[in-house]
N, C-alpha and C. Protein backbone atom coordinates (compact mmCIF):
# COMPACT_ATOMS: atom_id res chain seq x y z
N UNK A 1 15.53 -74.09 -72.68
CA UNK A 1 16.25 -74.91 -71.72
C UNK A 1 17.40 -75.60 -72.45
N UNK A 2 18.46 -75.33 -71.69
CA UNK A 2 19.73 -76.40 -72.77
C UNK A 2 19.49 -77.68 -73.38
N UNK A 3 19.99 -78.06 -74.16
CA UNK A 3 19.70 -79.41 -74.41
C UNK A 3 18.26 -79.90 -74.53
N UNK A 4 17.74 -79.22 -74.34
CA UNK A 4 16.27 -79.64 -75.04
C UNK A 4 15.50 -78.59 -75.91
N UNK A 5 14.67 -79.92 -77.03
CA UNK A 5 14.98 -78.81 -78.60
C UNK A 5 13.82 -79.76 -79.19
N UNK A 6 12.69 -78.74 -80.25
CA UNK A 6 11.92 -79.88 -80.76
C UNK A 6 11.93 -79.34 -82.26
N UNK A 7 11.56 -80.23 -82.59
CA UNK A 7 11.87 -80.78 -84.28
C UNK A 7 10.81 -80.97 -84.66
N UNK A 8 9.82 -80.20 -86.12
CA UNK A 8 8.89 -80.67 -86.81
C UNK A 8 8.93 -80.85 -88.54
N UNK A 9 8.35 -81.83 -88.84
CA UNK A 9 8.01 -81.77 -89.69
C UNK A 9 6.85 -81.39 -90.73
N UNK A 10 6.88 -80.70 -91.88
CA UNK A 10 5.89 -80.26 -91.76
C UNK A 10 5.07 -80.44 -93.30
N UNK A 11 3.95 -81.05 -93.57
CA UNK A 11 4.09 -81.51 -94.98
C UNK A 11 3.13 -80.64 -95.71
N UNK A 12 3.34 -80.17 -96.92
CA UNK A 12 3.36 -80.00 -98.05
C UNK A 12 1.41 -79.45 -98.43
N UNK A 13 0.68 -78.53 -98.08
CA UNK A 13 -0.45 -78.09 -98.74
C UNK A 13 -1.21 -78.65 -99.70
N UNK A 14 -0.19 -78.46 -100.55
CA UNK A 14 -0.56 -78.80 -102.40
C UNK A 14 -0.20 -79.82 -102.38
N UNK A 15 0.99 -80.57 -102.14
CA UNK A 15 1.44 -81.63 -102.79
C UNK A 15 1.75 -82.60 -101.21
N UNK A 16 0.99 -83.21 -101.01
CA UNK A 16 0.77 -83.64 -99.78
C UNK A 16 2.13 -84.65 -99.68
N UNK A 17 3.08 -84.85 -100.71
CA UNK A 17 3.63 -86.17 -100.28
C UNK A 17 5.18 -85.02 -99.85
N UNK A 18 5.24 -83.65 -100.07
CA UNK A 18 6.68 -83.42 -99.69
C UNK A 18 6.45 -82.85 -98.38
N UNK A 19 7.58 -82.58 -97.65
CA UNK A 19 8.14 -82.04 -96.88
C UNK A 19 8.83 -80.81 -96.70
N UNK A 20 8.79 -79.59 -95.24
CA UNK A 20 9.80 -78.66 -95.52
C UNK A 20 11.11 -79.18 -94.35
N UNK A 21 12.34 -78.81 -95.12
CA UNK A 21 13.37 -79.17 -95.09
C UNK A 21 14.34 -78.07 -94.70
N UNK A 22 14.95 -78.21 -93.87
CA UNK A 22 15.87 -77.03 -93.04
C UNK A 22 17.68 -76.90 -93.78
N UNK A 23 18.47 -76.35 -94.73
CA UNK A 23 19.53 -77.17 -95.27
C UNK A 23 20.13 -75.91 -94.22
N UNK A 24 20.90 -76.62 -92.82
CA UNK A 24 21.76 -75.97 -92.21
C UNK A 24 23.12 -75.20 -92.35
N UNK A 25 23.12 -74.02 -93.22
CA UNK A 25 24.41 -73.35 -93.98
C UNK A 25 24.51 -72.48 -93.73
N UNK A 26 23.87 -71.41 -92.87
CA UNK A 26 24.03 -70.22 -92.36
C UNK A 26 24.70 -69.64 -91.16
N UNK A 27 24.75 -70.55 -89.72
CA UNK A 27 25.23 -70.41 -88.49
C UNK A 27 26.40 -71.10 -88.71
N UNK A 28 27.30 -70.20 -88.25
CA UNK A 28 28.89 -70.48 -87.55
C UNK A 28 28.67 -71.37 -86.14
N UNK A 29 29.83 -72.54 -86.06
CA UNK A 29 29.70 -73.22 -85.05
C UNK A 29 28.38 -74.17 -84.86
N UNK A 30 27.73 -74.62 -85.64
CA UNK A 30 26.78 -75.35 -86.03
C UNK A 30 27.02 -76.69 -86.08
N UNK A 31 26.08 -77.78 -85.50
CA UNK A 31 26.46 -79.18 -85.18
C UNK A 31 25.86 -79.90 -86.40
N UNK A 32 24.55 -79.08 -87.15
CA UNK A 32 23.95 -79.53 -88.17
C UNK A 32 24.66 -78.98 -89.29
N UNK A 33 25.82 -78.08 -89.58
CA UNK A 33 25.83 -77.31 -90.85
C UNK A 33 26.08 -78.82 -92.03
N UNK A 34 25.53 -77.96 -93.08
CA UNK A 34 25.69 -78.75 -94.12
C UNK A 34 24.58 -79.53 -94.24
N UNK A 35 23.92 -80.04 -93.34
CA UNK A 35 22.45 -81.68 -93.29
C UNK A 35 21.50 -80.89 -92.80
N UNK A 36 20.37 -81.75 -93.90
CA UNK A 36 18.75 -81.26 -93.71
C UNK A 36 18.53 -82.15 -92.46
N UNK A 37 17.71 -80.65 -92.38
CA UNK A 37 16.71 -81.23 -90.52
C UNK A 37 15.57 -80.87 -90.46
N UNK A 38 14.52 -80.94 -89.99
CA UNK A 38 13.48 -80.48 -89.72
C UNK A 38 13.55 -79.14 -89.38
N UNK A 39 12.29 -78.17 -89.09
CA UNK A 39 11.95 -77.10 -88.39
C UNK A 39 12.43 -76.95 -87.06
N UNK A 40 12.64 -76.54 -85.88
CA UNK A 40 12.28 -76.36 -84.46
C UNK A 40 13.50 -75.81 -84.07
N UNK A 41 13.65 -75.85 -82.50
CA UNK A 41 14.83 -75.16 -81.83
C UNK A 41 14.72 -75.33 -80.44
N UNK A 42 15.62 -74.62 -79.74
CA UNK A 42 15.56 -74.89 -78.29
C UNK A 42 13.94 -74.23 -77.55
N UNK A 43 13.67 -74.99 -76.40
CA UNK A 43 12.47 -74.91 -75.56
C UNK A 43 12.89 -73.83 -74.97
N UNK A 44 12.09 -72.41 -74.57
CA UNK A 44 12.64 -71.66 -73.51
C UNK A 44 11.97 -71.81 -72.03
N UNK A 45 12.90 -71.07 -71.43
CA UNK A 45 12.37 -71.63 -69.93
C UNK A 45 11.27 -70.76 -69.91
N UNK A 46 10.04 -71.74 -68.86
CA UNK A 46 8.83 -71.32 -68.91
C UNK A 46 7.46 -71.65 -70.27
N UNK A 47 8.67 -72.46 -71.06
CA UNK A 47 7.34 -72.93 -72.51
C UNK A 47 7.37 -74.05 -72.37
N UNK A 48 6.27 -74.87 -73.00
CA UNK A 48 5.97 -76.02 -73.05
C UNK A 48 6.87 -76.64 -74.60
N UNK A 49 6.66 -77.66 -75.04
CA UNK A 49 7.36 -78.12 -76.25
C UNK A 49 6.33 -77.79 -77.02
N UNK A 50 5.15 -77.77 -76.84
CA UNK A 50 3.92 -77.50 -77.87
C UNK A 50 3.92 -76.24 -77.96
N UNK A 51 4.40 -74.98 -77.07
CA UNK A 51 4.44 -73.56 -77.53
C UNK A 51 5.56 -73.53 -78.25
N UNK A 52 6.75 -74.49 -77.87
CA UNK A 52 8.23 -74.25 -78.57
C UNK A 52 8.02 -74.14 -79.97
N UNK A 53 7.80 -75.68 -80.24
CA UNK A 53 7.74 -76.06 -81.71
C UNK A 53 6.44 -75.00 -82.26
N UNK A 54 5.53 -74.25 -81.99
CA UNK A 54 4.77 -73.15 -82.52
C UNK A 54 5.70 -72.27 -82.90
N UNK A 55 6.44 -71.59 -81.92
CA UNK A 55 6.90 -70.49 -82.00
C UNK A 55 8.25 -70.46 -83.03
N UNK A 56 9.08 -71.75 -82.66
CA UNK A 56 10.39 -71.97 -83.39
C UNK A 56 9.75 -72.64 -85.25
N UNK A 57 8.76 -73.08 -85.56
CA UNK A 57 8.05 -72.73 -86.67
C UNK A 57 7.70 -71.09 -86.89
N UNK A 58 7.23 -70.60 -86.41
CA UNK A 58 6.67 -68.96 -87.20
C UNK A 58 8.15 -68.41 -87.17
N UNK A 59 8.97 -68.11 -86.41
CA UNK A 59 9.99 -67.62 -86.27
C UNK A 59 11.14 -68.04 -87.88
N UNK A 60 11.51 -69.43 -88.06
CA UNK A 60 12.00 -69.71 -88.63
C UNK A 60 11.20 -70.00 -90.52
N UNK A 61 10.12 -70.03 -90.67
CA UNK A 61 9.51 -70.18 -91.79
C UNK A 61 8.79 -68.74 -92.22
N UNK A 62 7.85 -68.27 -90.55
CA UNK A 62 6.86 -67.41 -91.18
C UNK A 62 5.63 -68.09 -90.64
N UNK A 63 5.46 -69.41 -90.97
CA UNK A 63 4.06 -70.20 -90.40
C UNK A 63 3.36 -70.04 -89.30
N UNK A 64 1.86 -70.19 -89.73
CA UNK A 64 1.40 -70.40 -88.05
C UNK A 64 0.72 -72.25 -88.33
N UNK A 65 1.21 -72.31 -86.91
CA UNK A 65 0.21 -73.47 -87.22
C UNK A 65 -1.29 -74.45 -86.56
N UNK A 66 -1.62 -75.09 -87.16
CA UNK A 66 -2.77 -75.04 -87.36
C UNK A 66 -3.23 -76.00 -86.40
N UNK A 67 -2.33 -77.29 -87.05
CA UNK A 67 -2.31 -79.14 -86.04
C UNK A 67 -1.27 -79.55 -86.19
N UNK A 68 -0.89 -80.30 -85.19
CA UNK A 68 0.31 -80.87 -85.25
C UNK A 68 -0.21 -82.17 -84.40
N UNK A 69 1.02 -82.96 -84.76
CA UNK A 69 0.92 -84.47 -84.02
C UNK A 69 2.26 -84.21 -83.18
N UNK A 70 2.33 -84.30 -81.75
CA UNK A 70 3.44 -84.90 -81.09
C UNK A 70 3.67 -86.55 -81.36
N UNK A 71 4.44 -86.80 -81.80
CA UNK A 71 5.04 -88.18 -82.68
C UNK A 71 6.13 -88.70 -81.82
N UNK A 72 6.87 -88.14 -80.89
CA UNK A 72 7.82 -89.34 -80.09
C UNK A 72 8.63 -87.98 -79.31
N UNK A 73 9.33 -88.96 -78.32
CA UNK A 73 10.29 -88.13 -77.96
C UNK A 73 11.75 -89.09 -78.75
N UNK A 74 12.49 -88.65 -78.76
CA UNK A 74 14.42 -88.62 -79.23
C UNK A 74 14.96 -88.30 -78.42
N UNK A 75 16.36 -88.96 -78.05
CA UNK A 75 17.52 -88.87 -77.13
C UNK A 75 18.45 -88.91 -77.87
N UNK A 76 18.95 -88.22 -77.82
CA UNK A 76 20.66 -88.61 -78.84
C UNK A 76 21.68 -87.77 -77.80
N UNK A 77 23.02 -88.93 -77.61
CA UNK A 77 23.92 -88.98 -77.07
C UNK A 77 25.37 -88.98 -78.08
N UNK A 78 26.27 -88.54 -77.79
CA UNK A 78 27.13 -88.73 -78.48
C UNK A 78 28.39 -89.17 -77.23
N UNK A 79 29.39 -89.60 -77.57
CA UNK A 79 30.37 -90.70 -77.17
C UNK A 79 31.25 -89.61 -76.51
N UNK A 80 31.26 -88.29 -76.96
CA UNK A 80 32.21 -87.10 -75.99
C UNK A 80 31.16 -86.78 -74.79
N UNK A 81 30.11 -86.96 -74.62
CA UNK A 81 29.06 -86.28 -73.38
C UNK A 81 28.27 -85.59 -73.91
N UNK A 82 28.29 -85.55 -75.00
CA UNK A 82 26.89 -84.37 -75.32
C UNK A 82 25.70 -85.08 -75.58
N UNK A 83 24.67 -84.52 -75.14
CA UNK A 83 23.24 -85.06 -74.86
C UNK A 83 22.70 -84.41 -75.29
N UNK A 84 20.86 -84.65 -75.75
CA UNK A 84 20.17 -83.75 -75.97
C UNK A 84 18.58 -84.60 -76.39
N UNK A 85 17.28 -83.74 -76.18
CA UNK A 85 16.62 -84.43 -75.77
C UNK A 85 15.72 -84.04 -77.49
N UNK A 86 15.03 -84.40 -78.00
CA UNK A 86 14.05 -83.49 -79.09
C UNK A 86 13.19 -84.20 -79.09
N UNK A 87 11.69 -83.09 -79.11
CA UNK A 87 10.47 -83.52 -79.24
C UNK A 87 9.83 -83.50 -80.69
N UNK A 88 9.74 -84.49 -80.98
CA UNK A 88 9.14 -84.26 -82.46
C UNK A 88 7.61 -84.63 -82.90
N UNK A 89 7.70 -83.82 -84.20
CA UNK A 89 6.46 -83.09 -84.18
C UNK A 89 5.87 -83.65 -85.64
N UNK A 90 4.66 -83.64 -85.91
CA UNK A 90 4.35 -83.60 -87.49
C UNK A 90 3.59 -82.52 -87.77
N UNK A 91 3.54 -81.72 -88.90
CA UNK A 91 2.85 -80.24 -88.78
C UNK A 91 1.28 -80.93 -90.12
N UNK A 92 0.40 -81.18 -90.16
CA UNK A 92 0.12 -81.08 -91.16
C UNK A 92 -1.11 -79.81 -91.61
N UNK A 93 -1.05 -78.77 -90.97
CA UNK A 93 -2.29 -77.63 -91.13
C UNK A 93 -1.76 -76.09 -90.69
N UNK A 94 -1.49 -75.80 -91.33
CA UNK A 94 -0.69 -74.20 -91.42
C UNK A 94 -0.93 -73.09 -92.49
N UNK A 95 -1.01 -72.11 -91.65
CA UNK A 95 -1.57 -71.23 -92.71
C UNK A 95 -0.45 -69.74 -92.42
N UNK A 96 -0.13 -68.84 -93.29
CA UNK A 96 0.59 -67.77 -93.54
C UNK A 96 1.65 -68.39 -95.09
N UNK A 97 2.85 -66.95 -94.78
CA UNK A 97 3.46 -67.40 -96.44
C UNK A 97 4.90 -67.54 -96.15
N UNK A 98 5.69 -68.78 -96.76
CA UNK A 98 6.77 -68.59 -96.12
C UNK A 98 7.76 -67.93 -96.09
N UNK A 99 8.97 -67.29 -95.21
CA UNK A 99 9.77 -66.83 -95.88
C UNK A 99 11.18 -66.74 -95.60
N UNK A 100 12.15 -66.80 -95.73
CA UNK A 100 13.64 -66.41 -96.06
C UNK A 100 14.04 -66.80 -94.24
N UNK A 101 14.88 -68.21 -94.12
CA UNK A 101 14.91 -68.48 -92.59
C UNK A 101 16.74 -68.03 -92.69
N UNK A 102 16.53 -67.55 -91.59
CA UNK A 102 18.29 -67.10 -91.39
C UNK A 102 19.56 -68.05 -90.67
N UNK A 103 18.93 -69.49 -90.98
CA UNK A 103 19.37 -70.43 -90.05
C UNK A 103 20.00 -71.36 -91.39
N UNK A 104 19.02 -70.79 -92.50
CA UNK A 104 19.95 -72.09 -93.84
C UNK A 104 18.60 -71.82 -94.96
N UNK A 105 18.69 -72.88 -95.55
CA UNK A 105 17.97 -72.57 -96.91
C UNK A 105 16.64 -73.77 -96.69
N UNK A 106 15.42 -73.29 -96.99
CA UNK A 106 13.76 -74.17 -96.68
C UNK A 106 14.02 -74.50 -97.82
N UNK A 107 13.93 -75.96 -98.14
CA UNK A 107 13.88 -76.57 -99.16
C UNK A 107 11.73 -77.47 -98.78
N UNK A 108 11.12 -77.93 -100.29
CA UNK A 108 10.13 -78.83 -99.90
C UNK A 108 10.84 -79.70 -100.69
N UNK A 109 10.39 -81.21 -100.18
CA UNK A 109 11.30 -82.29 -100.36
C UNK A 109 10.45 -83.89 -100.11
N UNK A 110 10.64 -84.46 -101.37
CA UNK A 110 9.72 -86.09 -100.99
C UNK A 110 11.36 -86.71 -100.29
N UNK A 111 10.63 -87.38 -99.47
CA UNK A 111 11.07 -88.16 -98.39
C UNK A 111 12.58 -89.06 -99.18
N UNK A 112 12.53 -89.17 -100.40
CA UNK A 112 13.57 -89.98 -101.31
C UNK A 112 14.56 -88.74 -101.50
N UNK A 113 13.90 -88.11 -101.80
CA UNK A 113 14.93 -86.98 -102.23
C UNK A 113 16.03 -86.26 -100.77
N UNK A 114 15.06 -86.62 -99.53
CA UNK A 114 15.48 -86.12 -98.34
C UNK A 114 16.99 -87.22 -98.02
N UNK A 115 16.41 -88.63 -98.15
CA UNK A 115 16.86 -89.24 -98.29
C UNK A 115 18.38 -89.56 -98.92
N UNK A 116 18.27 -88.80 -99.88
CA UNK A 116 19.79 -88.93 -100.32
C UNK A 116 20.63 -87.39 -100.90
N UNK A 117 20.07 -86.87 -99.31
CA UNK A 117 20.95 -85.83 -99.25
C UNK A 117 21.52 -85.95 -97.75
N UNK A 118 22.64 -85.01 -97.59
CA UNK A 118 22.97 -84.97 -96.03
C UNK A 118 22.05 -84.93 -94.88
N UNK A 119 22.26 -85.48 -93.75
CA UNK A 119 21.18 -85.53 -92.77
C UNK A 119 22.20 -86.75 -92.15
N UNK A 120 21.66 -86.27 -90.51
CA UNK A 120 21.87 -87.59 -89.43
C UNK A 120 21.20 -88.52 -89.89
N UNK A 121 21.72 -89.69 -90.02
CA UNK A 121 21.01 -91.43 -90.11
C UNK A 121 19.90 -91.92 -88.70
N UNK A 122 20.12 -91.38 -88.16
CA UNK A 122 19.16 -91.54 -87.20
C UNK A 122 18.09 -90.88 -87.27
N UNK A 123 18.22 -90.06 -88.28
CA UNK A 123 16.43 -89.10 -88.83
C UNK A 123 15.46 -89.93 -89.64
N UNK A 124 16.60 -91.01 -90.57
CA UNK A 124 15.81 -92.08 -91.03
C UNK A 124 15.04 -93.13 -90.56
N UNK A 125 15.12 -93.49 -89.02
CA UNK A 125 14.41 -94.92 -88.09
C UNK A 125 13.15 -93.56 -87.85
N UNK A 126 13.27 -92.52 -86.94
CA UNK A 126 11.91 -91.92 -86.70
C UNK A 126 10.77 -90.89 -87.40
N UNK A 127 12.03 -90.89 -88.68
CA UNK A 127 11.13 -89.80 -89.77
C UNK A 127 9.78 -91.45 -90.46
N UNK A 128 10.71 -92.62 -90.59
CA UNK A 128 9.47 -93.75 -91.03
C UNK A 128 7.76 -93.38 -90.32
N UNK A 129 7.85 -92.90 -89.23
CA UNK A 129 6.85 -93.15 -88.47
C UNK A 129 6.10 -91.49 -88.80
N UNK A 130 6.91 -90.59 -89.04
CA UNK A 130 6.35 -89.25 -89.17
C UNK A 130 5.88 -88.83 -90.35
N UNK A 131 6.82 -89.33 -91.18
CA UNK A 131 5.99 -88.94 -93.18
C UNK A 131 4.60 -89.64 -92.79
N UNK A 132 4.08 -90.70 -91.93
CA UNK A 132 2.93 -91.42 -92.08
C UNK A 132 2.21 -90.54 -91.11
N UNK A 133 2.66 -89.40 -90.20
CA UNK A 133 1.97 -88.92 -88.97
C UNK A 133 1.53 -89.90 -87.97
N UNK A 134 2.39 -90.90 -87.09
CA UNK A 134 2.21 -91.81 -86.57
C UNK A 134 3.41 -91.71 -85.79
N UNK A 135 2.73 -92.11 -83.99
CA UNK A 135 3.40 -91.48 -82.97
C UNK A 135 4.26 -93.19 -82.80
N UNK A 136 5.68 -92.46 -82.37
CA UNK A 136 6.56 -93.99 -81.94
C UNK A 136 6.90 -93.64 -80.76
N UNK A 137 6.68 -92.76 -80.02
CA UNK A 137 6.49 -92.92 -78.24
C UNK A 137 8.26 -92.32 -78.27
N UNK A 138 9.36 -93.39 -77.74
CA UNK A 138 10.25 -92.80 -77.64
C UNK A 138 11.83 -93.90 -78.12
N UNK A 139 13.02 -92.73 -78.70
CA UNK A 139 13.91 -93.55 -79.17
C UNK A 139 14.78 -92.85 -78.46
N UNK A 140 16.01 -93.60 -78.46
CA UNK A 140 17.63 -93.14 -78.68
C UNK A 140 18.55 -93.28 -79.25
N UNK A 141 19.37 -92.59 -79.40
CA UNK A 141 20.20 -93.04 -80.75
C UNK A 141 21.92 -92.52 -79.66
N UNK A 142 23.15 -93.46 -80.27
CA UNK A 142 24.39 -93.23 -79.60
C UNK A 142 25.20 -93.25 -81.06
N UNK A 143 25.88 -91.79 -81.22
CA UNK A 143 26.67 -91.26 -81.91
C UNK A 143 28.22 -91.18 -81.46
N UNK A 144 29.06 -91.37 -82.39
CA UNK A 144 30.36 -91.05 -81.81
C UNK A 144 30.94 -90.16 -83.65
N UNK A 145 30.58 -88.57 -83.24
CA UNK A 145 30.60 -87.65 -84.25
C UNK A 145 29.37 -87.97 -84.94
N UNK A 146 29.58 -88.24 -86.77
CA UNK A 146 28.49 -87.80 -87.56
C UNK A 146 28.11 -89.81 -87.55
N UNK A 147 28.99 -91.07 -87.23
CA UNK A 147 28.90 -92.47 -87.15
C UNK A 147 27.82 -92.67 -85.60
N UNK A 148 26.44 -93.52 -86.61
CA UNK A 148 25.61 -93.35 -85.84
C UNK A 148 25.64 -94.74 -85.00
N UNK A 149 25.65 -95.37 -83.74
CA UNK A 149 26.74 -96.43 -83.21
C UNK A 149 25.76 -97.25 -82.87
N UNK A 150 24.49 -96.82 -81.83
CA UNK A 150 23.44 -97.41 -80.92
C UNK A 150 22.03 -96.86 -81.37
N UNK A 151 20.80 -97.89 -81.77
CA UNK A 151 19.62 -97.06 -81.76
C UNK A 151 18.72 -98.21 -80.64
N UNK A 152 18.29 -97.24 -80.16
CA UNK A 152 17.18 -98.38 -78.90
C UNK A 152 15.87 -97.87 -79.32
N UNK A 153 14.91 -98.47 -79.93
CA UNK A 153 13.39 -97.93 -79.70
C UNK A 153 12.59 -98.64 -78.28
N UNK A 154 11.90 -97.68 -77.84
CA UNK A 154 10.95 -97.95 -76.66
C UNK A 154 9.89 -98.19 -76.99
């Protein structure tokens, strides 16, 4: 469905404190190129966000997964009209091997290190609640380009 898109995070087997990390460098015309993002992608019509974020994980890593936490919904608006809704996710139980995503480069990553690389600033207010696997219900955030302007938590 347009404009609606879910996002997971997904942590680390062995080393429970990292993260996998999406570095967006592969797609032309890309709103993320260049900044780490989570896993996920658009909902198709007829799926739920809980089949999305399944499917847009195996697709893009290889993974299946196992458990996940639905952790909040996200609104982000930007100041030209573009909208968009993302359901986010925490992955922590997955099993298969990963491999080669055609969307950018899977980095695993502690939350500091995520931290001071490229990424929307607004990944930083609801990723707090997700490295812990802890649901924050719902936010929004008002962008004008990559300057992040308005955040409202609910």
């Amino acid at each position: 469905m347009k404009n609606y898109f879910t996002l997971a995070y997904i942590r680390n087997l062995e080393d429970k404190e990292k993260f996998l990390f999406l570095l967006r460098n592969k797609k032309k015309n890309d709103i993320n190129k260049g900044k780490y993002i989570g896993i996920g992608g658009h909902v198709e019509e007829g799926e739920s966000p809980d089949q999305g974020i399944d499917r847009e994980i195996f697709e893009e890593t290889g993974l299946i997964v196992k458990n996940k936490i639905h952790c909040g919904s996200v609104f982000y608006r930007d100041i030209s009209g573009y909208h968009e809704t993302m359901e986010v996710y925490y992955v922590d139980d997955y099993k298969g091997v990963l491999h080669e995503c055609d969307e950018g480069e899977l980095h695993w990553l502690y939350p500091q290190e995520f931290m001071d690389l490229p990424h929307w600033k607004a990944d930083e207010i609801f990723l707090d609640y997700v490295f812990q696997g802890k649901v924050f219900s719902k936010m929004s955030f008002l962008y004008d380009k990559d300057n992040l302007l308005e955040v409202v938590k609910e």
